[in-house]
N, C-alpha and C. Protein backbone atom coordinates (compact mmCIF):
# COMPACT_ATOMS: atom_id res chain seq x y z
N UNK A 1 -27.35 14.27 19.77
CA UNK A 1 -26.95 12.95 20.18
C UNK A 1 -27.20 12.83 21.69
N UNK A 2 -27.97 11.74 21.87
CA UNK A 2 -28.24 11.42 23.73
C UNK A 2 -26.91 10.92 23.93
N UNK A 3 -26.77 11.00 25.42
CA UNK A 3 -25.59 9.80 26.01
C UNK A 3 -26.44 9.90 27.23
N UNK A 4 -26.10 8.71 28.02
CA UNK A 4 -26.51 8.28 28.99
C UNK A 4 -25.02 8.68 30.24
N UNK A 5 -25.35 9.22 31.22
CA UNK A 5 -23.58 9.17 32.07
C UNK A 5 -24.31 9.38 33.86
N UNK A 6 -23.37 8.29 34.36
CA UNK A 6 -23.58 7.84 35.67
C UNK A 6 -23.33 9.28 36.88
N UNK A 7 -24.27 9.37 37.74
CA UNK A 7 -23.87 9.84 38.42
C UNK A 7 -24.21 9.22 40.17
N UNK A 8 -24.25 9.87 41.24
CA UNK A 8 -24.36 9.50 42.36
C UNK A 8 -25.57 10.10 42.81
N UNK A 9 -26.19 9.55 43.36
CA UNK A 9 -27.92 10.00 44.20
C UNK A 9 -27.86 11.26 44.63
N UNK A 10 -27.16 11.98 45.43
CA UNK A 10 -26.94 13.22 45.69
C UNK A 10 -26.57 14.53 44.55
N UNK A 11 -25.89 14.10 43.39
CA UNK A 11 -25.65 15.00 42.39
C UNK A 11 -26.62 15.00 41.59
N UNK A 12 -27.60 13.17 41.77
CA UNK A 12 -29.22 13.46 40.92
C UNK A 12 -30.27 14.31 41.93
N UNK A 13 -29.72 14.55 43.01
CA UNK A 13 -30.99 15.59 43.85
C UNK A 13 -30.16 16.98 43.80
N UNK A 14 -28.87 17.36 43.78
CA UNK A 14 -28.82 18.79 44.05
C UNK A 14 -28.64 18.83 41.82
N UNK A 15 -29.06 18.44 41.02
CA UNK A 15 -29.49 18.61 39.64
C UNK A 15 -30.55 18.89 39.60
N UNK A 16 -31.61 18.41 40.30
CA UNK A 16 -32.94 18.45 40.31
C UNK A 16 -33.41 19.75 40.75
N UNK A 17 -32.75 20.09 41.88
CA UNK A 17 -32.88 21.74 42.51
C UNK A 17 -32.08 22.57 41.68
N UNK A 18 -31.26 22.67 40.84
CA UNK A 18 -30.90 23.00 39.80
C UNK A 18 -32.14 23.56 38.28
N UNK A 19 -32.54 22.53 38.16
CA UNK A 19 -33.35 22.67 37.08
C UNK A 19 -34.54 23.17 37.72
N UNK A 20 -35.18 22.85 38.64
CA UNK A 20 -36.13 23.50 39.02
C UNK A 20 -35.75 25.21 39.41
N UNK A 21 -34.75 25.39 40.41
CA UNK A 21 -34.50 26.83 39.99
C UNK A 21 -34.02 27.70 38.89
N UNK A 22 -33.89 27.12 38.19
CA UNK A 22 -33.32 27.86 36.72
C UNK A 22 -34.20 27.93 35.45
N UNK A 23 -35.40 27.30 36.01
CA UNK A 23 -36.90 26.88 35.65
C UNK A 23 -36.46 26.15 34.21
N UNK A 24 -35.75 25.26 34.54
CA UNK A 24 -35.79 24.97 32.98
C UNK A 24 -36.40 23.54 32.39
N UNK A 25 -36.76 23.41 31.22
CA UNK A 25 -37.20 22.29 30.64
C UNK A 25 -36.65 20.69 30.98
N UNK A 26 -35.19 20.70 30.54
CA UNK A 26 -34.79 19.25 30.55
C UNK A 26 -33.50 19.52 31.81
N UNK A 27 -32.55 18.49 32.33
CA UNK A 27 -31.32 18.85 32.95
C UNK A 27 -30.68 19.23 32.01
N UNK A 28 -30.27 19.15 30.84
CA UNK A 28 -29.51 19.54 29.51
C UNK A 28 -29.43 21.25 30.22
N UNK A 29 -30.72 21.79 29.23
CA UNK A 29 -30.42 23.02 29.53
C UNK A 29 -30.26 23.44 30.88
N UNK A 30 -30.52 23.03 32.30
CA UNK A 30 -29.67 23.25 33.23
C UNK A 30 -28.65 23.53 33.60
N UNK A 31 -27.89 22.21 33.14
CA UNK A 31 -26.69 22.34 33.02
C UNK A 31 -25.91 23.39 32.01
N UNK A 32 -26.32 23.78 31.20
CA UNK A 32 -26.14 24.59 30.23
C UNK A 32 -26.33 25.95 30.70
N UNK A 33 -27.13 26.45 31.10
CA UNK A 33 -27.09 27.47 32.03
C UNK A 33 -26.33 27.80 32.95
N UNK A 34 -25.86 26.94 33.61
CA UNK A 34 -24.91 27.18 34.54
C UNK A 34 -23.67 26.96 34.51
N UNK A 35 -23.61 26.32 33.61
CA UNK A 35 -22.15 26.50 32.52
C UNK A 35 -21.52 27.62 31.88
N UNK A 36 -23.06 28.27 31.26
CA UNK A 36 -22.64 29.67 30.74
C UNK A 36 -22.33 30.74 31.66
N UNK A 37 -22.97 30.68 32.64
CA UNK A 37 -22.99 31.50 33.90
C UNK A 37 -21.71 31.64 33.76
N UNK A 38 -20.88 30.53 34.42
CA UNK A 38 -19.89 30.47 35.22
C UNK A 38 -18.45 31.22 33.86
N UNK A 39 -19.00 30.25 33.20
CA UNK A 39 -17.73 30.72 31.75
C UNK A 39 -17.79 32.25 31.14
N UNK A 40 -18.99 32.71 31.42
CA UNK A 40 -18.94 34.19 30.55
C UNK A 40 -18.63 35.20 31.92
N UNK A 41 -17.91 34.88 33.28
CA UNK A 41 -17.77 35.80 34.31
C UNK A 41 -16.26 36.79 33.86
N UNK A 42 -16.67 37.52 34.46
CA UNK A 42 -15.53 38.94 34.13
C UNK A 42 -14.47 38.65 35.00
N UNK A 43 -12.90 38.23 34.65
CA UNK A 43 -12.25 38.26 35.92
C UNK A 43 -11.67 39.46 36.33
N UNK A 44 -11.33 39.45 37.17
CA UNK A 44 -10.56 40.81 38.10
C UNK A 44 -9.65 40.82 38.46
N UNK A 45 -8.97 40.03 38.12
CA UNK A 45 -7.43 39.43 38.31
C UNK A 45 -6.91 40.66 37.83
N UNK A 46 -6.03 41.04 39.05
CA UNK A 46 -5.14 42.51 38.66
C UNK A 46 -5.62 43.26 38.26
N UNK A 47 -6.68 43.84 38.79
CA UNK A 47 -7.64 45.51 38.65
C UNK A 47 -7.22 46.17 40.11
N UNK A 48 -6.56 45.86 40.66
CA UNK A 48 -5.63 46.99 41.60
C UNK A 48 -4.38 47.09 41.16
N UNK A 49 -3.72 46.54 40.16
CA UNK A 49 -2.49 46.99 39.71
C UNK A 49 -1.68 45.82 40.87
N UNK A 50 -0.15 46.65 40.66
CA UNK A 50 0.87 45.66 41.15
C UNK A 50 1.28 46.44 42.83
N UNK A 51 0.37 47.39 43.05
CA UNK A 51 0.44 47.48 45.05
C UNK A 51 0.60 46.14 45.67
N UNK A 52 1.35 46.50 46.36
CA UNK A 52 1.15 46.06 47.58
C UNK A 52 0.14 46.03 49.14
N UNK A 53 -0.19 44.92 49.35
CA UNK A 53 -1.39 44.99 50.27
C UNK A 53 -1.54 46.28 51.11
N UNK A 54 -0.21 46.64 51.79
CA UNK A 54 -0.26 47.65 52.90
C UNK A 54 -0.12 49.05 52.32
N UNK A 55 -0.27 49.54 51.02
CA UNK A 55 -0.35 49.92 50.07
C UNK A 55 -2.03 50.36 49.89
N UNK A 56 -2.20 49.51 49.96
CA UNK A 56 -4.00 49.46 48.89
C UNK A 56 -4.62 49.68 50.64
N UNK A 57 -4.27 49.08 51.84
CA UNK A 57 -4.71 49.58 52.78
C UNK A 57 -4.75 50.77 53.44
N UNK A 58 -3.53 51.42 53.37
CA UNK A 58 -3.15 52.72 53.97
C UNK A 58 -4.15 53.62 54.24
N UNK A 59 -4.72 54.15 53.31
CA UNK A 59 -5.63 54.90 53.07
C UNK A 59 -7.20 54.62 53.15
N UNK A 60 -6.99 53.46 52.88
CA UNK A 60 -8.59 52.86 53.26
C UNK A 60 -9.68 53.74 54.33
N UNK A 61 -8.72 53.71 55.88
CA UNK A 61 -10.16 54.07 56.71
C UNK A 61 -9.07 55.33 57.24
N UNK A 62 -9.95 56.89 57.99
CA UNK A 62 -9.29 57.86 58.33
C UNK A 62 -8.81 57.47 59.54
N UNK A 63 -7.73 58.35 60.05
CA UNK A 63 -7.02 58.08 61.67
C UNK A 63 -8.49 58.57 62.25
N UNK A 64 -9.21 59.36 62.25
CA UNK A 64 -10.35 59.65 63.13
C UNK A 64 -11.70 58.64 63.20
N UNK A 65 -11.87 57.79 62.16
CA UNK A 65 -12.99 56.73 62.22
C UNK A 65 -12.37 55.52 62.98
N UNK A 66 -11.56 55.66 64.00
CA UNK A 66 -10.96 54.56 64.60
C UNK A 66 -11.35 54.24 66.16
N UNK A 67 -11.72 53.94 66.32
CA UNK A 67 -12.32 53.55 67.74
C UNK A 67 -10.86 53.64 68.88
């Protein structure tokens, strides 16, 4: 099914650089591409656990690499 949907002159030029970098056929699959992109990303939300910042820093850099 087509639909027709309004947009603004600037979202029809950064679409255009869109489809041309993603080399694709129509804006459809453009957009579609970069849809999937974004939706199939891995989050990382809480892969350091429940530390605390000064915690997860401590150890980071040695007392001797310190200027």
């Amino acid at each position: 099914m087509k639909t027709t949907i309004q947009i603004e002159q600037n979202t029809l030029e950064l679409l255009k650089k869109v489809r041309e970098n993603t080399k694709s056929n129509s804006y459809d699959e453009a957009l579609n591409k970069i849809i999937l992109k974004n939706i199939n990303k891995e989050s990382y939300f809480g892969y350091l656990g429940k530390k605390n910042k000064n915690d997860l820093l401590k150890e980071l850099r040695d007392k001797n690499d310190r200027f």
